[in-house]
PDB file of N, CA and C in Angstrom:
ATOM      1  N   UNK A   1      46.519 -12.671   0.434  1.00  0.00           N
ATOM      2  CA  UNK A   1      46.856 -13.954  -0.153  1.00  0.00           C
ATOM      3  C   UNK A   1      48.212 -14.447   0.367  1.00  0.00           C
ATOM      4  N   UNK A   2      49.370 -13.553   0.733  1.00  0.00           N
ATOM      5  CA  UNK A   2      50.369 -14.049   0.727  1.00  0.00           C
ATOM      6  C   UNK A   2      50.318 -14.319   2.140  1.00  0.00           C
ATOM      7  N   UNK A   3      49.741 -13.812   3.167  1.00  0.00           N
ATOM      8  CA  UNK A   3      49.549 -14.587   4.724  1.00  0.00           C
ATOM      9  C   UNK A   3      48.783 -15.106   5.426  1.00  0.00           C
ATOM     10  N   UNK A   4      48.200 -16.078   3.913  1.00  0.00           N
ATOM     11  CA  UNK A   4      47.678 -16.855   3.952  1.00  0.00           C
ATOM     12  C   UNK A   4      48.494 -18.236   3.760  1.00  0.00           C
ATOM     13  N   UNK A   5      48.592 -17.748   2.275  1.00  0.00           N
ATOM     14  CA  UNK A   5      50.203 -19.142   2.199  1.00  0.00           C
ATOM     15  C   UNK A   5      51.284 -19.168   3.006  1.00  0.00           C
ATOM     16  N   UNK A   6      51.945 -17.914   3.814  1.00  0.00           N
ATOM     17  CA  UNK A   6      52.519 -18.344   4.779  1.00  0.00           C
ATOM     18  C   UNK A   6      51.683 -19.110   6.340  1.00  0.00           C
ATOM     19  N   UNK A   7      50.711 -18.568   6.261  1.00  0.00           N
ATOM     20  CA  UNK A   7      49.894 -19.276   7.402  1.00  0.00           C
ATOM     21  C   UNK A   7      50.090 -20.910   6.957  1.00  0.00           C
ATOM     22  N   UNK A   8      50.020 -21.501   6.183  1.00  0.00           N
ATOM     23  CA  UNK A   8      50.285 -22.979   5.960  1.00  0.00           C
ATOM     24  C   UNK A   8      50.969 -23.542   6.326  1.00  0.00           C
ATOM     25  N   UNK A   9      52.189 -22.577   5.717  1.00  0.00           N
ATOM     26  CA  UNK A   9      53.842 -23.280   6.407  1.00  0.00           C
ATOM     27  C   UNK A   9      54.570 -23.065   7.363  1.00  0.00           C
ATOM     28  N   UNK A  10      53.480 -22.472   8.447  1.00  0.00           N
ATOM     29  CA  UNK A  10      54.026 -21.808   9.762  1.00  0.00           C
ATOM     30  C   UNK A  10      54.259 -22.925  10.490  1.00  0.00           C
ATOM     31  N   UNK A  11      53.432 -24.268  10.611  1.00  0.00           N
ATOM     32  CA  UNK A  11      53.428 -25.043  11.415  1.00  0.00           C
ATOM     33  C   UNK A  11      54.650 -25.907  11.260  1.00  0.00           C
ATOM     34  N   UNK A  12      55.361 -25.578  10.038  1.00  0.00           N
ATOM     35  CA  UNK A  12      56.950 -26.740  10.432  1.00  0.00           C
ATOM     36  C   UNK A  12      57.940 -25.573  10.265  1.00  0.00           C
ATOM     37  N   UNK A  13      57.625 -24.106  10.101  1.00  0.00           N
ATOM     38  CA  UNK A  13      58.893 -23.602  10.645  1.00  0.00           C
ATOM     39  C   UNK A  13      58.788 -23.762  12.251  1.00  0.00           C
ATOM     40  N   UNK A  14      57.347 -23.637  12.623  1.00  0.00           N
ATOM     41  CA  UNK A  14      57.501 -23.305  14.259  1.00  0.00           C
ATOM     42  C   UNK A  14      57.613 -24.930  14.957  1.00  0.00           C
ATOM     43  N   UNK A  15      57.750 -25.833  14.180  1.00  0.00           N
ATOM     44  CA  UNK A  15      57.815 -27.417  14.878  1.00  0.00           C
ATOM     45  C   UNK A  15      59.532 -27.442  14.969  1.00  0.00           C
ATOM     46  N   UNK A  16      60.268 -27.036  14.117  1.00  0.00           N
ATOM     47  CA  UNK A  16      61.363 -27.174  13.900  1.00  0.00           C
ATOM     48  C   UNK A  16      62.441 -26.225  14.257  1.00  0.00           C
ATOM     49  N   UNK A  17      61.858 -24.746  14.958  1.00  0.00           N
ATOM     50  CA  UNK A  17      62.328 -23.554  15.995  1.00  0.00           C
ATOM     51  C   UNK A  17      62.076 -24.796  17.474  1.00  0.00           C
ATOM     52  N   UNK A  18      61.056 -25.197  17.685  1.00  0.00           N
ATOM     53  CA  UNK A  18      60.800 -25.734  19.098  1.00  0.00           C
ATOM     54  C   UNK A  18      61.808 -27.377  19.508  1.00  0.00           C
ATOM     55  N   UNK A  19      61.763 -27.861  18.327  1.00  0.00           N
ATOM     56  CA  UNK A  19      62.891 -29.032  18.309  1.00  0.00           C
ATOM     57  C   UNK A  19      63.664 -28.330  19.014  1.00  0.00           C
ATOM     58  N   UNK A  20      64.698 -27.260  18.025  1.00  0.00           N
ATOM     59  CA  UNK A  20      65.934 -26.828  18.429  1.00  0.00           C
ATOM     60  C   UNK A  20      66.021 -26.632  19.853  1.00  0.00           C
ATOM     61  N   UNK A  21      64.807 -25.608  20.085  1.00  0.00           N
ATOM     62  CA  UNK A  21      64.927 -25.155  21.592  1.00  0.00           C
ATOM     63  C   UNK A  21      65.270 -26.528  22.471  1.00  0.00           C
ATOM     64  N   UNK A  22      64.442 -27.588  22.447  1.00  0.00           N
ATOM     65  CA  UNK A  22      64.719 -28.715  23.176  1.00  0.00           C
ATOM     66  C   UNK A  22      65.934 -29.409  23.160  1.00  0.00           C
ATOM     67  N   UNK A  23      66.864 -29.446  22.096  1.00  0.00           N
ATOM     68  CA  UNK A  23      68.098 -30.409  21.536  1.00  0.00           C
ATOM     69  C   UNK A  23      69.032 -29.078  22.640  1.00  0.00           C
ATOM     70  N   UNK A  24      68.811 -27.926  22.581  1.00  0.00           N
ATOM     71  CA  UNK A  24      69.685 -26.845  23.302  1.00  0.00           C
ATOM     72  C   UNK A  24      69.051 -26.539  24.795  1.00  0.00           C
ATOM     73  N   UNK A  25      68.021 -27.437  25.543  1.00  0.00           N
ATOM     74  CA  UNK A  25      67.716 -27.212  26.505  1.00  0.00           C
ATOM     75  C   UNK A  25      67.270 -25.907  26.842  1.00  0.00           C
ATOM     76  N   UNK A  26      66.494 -25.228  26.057  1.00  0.00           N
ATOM     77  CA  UNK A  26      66.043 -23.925  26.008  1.00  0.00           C
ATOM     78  C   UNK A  26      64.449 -23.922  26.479  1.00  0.00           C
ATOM     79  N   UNK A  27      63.779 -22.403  27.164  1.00  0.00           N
ATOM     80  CA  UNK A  27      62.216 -22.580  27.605  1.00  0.00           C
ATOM     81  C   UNK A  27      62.021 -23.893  28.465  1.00  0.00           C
ATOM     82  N   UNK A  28      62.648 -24.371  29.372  1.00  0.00           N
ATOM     83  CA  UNK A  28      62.428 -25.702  30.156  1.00  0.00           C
ATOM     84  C   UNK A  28      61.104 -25.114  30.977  1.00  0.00           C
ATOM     85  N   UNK A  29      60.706 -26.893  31.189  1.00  0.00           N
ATOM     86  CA  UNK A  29      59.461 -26.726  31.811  1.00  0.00           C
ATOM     87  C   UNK A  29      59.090 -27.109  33.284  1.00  0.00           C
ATOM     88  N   UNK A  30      58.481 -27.254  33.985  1.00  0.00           N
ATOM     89  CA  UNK A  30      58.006 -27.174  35.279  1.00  0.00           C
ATOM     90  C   UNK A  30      58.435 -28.510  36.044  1.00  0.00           C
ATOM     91  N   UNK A  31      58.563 -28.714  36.846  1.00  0.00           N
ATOM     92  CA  UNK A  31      59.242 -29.856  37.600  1.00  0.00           C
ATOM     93  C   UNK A  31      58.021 -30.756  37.712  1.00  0.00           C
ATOM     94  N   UNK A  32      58.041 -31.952  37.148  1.00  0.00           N
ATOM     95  CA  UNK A  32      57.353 -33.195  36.996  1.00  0.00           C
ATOM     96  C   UNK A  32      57.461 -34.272  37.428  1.00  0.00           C
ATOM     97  N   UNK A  33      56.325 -35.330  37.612  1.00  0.00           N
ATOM     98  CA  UNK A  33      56.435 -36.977  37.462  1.00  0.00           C
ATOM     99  C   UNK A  33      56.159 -37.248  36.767  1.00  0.00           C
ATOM    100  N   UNK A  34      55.489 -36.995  35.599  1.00  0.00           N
ATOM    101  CA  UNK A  34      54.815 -37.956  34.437  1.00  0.00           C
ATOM    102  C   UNK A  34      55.947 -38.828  33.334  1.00  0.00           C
ATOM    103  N   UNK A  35      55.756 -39.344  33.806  1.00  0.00           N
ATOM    104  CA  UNK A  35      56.612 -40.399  32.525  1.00  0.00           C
ATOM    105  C   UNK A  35      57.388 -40.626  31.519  1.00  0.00           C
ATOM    106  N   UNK A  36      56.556 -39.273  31.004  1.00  0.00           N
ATOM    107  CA  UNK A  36      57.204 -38.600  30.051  1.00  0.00           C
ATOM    108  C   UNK A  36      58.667 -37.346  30.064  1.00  0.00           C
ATOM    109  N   UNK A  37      58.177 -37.100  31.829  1.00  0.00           N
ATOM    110  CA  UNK A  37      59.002 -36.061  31.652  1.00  0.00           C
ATOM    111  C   UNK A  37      60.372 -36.757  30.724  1.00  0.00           C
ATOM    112  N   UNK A  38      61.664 -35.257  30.747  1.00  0.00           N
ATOM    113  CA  UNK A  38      62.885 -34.816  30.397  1.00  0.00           C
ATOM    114  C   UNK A  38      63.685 -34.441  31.361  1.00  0.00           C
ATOM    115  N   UNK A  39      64.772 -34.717  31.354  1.00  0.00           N
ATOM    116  CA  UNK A  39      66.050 -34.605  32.377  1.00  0.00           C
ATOM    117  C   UNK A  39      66.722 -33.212  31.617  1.00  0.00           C
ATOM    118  N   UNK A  40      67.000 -32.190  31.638  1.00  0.00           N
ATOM    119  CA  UNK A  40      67.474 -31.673  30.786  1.00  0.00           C
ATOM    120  C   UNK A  40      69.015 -30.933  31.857  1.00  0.00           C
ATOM    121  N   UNK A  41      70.135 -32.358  31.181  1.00  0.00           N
ATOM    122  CA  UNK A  41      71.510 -31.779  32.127  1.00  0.00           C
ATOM    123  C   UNK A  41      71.825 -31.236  32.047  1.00  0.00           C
ATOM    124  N   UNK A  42      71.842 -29.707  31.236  1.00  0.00           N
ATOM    125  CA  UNK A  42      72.310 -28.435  30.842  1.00  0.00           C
ATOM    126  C   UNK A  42      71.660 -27.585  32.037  1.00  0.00           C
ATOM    127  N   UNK A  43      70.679 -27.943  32.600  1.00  0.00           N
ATOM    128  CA  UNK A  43      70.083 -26.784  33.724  1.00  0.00           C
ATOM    129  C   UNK A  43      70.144 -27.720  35.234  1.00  0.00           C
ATOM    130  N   UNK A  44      69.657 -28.573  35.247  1.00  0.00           N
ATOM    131  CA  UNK A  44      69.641 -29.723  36.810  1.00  0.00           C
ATOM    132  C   UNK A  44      69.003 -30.649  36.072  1.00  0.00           C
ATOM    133  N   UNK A  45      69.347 -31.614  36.679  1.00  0.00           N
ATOM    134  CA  UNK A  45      68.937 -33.004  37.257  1.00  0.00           C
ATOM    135  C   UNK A  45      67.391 -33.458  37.474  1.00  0.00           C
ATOM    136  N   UNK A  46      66.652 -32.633  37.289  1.00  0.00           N
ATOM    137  CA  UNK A  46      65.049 -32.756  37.758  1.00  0.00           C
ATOM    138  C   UNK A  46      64.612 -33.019  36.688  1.00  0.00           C
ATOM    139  N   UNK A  47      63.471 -34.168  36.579  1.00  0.00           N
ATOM    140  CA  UNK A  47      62.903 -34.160  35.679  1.00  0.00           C
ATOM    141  C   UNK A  47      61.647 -33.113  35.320  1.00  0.00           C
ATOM    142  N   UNK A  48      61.021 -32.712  34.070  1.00  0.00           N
ATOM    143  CA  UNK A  48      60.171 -31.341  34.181  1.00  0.00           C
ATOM    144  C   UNK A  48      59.832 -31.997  32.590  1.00  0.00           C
ATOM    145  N   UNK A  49      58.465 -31.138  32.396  1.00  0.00           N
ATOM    146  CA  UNK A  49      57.757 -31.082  31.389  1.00  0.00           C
ATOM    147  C   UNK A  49      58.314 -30.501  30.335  1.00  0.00           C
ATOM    148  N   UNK A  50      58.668 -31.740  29.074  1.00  0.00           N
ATOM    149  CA  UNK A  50      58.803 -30.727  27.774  1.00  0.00           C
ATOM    150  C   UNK A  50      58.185 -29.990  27.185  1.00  0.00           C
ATOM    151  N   UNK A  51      57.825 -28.664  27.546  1.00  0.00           N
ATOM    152  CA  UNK A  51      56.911 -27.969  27.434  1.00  0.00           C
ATOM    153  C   UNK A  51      57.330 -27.794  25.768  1.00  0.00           C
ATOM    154  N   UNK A  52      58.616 -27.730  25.064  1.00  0.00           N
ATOM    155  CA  UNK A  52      58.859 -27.331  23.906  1.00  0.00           C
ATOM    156  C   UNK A  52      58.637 -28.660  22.625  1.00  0.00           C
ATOM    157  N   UNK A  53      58.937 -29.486  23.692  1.00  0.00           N
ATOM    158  CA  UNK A  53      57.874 -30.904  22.474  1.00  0.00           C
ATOM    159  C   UNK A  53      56.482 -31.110  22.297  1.00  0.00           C
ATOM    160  N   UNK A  54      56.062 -30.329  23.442  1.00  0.00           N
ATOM    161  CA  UNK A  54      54.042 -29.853  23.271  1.00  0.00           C
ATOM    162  C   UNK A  54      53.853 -28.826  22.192  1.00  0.00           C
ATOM    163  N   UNK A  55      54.369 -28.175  22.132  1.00  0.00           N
ATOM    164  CA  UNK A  55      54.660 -27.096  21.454  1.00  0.00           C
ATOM    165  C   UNK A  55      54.938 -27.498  20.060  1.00  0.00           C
ATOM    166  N   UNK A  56      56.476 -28.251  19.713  1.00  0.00           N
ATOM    167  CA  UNK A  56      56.430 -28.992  18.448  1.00  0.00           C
ATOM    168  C   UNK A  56      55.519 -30.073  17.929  1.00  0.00           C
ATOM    169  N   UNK A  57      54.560 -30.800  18.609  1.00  0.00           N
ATOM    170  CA  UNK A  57      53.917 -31.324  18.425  1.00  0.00           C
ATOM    171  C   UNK A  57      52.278 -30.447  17.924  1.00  0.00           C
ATOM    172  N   UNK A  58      52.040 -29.880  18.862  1.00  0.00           N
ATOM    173  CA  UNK A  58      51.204 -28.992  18.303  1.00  0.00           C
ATOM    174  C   UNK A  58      51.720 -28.294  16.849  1.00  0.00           C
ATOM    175  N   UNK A  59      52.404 -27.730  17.016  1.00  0.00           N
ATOM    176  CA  UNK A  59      52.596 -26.964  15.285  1.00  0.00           C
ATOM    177  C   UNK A  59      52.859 -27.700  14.325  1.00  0.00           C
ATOM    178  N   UNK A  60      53.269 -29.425  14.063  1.00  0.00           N
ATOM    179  CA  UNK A  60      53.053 -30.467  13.436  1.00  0.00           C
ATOM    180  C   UNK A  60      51.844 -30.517  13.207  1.00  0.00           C
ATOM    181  N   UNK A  61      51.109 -30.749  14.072  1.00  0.00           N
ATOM    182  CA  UNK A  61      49.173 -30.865  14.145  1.00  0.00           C
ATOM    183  C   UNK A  61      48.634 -30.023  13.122  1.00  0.00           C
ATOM    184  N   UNK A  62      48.966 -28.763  13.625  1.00  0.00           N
ATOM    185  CA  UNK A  62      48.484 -27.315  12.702  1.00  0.00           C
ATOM    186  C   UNK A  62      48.853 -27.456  11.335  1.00  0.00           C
ATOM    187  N   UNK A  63      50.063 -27.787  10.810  1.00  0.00           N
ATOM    188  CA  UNK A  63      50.343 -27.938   9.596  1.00  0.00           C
ATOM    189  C   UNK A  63      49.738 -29.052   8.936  1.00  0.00           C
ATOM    190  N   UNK A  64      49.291 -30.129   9.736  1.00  0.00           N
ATOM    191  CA  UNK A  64      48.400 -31.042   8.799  1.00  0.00           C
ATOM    192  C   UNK A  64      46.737 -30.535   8.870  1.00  0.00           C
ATOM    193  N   UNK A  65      46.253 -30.037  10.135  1.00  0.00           N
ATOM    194  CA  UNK A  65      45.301 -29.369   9.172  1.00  0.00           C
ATOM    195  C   UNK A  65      45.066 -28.548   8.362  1.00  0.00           C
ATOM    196  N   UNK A  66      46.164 -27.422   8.578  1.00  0.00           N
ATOM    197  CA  UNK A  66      46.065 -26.324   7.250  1.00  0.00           C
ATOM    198  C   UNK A  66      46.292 -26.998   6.117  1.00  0.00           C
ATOM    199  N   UNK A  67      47.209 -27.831   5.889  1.00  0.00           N
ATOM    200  CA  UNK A  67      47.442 -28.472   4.603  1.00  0.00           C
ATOM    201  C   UNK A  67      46.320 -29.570   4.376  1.00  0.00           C
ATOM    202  N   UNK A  68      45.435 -29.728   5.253  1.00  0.00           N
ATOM    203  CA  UNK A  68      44.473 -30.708   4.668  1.00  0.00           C
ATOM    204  C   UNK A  68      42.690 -29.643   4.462  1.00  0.00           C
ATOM    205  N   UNK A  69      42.697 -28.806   5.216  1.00  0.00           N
ATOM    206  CA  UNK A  69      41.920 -27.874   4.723  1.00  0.00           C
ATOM    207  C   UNK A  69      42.177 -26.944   3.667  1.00  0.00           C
ATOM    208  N   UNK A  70      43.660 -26.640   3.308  1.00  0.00           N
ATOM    209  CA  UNK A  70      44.141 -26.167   1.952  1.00  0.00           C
ATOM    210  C   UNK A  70      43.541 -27.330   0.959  1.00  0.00           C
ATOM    211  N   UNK A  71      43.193 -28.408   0.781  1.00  0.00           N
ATOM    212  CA  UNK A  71      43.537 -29.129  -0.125  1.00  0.00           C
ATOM    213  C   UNK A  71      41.903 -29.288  -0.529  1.00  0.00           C
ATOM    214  N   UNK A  72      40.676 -29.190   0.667  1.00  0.00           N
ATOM    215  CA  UNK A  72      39.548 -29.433   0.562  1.00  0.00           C
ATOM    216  C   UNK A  72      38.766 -27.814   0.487  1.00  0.00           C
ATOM    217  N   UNK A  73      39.586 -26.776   1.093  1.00  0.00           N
ATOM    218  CA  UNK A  73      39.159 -25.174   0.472  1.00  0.00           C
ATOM    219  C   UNK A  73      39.666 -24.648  -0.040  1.00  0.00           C
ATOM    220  N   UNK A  74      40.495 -24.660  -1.219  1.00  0.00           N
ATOM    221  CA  UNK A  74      41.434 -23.803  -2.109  1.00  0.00           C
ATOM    222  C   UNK A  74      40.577 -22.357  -2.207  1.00  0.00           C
ATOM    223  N   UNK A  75      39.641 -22.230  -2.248  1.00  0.00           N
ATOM    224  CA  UNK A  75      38.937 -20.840  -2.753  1.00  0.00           C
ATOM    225  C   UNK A  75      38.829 -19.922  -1.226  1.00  0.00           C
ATOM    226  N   UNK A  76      39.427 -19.817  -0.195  1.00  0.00           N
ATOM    227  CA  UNK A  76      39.488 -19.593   0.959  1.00  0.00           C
ATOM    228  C   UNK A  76      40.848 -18.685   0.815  1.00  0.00           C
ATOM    229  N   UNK A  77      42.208 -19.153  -0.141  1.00  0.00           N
ATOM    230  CA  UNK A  77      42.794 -18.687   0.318  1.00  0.00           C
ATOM    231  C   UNK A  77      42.675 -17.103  -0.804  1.00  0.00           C
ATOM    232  N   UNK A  78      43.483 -16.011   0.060  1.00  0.00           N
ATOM    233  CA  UNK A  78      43.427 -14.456  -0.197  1.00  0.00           C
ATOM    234  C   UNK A  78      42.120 -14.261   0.532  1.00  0.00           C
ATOM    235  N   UNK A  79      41.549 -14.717   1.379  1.00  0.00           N
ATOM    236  CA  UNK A  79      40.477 -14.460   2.744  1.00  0.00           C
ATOM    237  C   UNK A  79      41.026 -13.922   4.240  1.00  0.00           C
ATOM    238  N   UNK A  80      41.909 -14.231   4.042  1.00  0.00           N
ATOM    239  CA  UNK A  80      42.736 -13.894   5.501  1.00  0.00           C
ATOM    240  C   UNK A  80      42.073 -15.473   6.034  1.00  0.00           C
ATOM    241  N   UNK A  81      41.002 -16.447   5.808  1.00  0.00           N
ATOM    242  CA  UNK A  81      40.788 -17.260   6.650  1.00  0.00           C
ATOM    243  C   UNK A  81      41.716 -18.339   7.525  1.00  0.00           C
ATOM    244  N   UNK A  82      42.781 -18.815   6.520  1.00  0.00           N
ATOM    245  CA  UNK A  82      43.564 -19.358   6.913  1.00  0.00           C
ATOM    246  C   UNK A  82      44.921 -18.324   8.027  1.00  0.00           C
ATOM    247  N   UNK A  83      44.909 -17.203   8.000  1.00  0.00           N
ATOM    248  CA  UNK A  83      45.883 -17.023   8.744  1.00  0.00           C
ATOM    249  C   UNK A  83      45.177 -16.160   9.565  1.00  0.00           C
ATOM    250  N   UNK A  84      44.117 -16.371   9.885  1.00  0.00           N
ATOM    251  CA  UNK A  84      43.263 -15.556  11.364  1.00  0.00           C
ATOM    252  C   UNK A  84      42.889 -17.251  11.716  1.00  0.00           C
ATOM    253  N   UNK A  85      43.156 -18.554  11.115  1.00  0.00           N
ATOM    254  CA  UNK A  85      42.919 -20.160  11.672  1.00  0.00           C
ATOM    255  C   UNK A  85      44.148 -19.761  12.412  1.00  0.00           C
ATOM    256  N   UNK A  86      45.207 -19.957  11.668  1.00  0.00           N
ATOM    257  CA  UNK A  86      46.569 -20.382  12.456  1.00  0.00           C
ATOM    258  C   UNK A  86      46.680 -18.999  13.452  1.00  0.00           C
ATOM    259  N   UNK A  87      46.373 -17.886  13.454  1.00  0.00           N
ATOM    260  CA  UNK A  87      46.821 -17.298  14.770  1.00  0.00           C
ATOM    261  C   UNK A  87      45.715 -17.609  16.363  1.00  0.00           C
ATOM    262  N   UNK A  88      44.402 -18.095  15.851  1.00  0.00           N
ATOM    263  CA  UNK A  88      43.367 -18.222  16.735  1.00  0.00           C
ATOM    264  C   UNK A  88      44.207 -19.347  17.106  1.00  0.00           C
ATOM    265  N   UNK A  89      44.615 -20.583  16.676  1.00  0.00           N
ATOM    266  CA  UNK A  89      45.219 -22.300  17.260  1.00  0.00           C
ATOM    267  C   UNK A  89      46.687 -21.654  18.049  1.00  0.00           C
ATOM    268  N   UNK A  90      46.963 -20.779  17.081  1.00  0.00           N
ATOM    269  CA  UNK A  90      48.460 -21.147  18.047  1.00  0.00           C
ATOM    270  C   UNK A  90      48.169 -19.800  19.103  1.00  0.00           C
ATOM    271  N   UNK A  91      47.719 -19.176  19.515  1.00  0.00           N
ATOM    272  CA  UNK A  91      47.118 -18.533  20.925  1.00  0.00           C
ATOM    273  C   UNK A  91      46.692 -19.205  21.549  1.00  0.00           C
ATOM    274  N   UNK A  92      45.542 -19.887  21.438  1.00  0.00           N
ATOM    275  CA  UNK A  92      44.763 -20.879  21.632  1.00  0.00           C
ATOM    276  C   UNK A  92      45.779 -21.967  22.934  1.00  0.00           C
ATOM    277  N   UNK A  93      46.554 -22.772  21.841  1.00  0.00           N
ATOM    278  CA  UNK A  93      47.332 -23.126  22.255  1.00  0.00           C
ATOM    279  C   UNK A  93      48.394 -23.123  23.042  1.00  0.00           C
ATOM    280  N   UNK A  94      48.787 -21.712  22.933  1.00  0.00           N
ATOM    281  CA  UNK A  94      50.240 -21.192  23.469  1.00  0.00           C
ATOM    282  C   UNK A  94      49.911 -21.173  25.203  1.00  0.00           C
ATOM    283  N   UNK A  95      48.426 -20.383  25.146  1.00  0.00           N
ATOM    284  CA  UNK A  95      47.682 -20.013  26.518  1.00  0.00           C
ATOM    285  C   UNK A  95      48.386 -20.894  27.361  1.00  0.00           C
ATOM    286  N   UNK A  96      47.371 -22.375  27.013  1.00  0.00           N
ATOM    287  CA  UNK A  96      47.250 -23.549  27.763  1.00  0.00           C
ATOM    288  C   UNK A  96      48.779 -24.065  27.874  1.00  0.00           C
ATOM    289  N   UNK A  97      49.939 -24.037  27.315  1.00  0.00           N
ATOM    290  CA  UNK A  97      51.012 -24.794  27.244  1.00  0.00           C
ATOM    291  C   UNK A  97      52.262 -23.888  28.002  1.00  0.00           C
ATOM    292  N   UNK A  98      51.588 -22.359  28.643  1.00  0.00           N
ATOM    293  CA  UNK A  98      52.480 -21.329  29.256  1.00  0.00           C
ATOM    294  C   UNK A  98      52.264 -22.039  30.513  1.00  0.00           C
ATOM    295  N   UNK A  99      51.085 -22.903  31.364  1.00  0.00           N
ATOM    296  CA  UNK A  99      51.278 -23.273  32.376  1.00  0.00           C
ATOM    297  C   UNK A  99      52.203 -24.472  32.940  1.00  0.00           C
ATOM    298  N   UNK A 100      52.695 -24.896  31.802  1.00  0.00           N
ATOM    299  CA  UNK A 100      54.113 -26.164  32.030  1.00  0.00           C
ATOM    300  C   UNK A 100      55.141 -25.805  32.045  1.00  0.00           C
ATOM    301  N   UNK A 101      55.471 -24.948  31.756  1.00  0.00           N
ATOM    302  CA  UNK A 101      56.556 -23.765  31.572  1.00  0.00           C
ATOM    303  C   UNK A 101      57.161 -23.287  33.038  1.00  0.00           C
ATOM    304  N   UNK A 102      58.479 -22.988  32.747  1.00  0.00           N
ATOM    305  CA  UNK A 102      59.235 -22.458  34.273  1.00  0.00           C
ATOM    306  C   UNK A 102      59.000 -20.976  33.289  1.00  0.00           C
ATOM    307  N   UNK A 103      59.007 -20.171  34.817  1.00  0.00           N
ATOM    308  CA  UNK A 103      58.982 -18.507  34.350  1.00  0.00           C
ATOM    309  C   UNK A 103      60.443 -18.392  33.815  1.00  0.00           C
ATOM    310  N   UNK A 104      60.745 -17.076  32.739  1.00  0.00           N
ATOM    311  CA  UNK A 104      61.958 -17.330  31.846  1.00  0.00           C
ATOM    312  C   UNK A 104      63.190 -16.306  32.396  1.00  0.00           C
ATOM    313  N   UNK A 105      62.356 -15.331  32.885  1.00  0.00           N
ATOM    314  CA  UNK A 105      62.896 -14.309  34.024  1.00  0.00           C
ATOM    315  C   UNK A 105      61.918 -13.942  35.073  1.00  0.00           C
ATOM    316  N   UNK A 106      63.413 -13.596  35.763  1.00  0.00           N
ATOM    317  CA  UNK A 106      62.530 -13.245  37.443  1.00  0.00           C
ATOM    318  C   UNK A 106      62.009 -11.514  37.037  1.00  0.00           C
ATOM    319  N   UNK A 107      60.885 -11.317  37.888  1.00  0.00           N
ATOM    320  CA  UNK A 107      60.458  -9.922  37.644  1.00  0.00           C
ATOM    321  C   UNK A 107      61.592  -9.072  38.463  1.00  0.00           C
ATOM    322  N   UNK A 108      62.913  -9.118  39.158  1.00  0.00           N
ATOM    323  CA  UNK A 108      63.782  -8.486  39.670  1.00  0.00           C
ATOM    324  C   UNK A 108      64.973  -8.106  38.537  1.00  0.00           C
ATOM    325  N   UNK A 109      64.735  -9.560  37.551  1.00  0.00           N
ATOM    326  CA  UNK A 109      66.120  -8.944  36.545  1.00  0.00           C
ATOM    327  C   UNK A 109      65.464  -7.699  35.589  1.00  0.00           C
ATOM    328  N   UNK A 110      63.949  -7.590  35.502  1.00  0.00           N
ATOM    329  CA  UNK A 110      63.605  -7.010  34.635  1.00  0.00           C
ATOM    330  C   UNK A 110      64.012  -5.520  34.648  1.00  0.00           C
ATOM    331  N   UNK A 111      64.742  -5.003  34.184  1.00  0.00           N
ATOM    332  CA  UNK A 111      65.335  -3.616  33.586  1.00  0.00           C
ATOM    333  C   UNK A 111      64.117  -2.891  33.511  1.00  0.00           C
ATOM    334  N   UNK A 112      63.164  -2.943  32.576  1.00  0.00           N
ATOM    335  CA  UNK A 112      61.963  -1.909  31.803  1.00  0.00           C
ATOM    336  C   UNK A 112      61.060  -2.397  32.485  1.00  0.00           C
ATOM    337  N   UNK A 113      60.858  -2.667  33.143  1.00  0.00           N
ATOM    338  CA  UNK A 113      59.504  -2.815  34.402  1.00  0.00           C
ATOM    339  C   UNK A 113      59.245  -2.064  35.364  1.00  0.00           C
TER     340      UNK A 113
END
């Protein structure tokens, strides 16, 4: 039951971890044209994919459906259903949104490798 109700409110702690990352130029993403890109002057000059506003945007998403399927299945929760939902979406998700992404270390700095 209880990670279940945290499964609900995962989606605006993790919208509001991924803000930060972006306001601190943190996890930058892949060098872009789209329109959208971000300049982020803390690393260069290139514009690149906010991979961490896909990210906050997605876990916004998640929290309105858990909270709108909380509201239409109350008898679901202490099922584990809701927090085997939110780990299947945000895998799901994470997969597809690792390819906008710059790698975070080189496999040379890696120590335990």
């Amino acid at each position: 039951m209880v990670l279940d109700n945290i499964a609900i409110a995962t989606g605006t702690t993790a919208c509001f971890i991924r803000l930060g990352n972006l306001i601190n130029s943190e996890i930058i993403g892949k060098i872009s044209d789209v329109p959208w890109a971000f300049i982020f002057e803390k690393v260069d000059m290139m514009p690149r994919h906010p991979g961490q506003l896909y990210e906050a945007i997605a876990y916004a998403v998640l929290f309105f459906i858990m909270w709108t399927l909380h509201k239409r299945m109350p008898e679901k929760i202490g099922t584990g259903w809701y927090f085997g939902f939110c780990l299947t979406y945000i895998f799901t998700f994470r997969f597809f949104i690792e390819y906008t992404k710059e790698i975070q270390v080189s496999s040379s700095a890696c120590t335990a490798c």
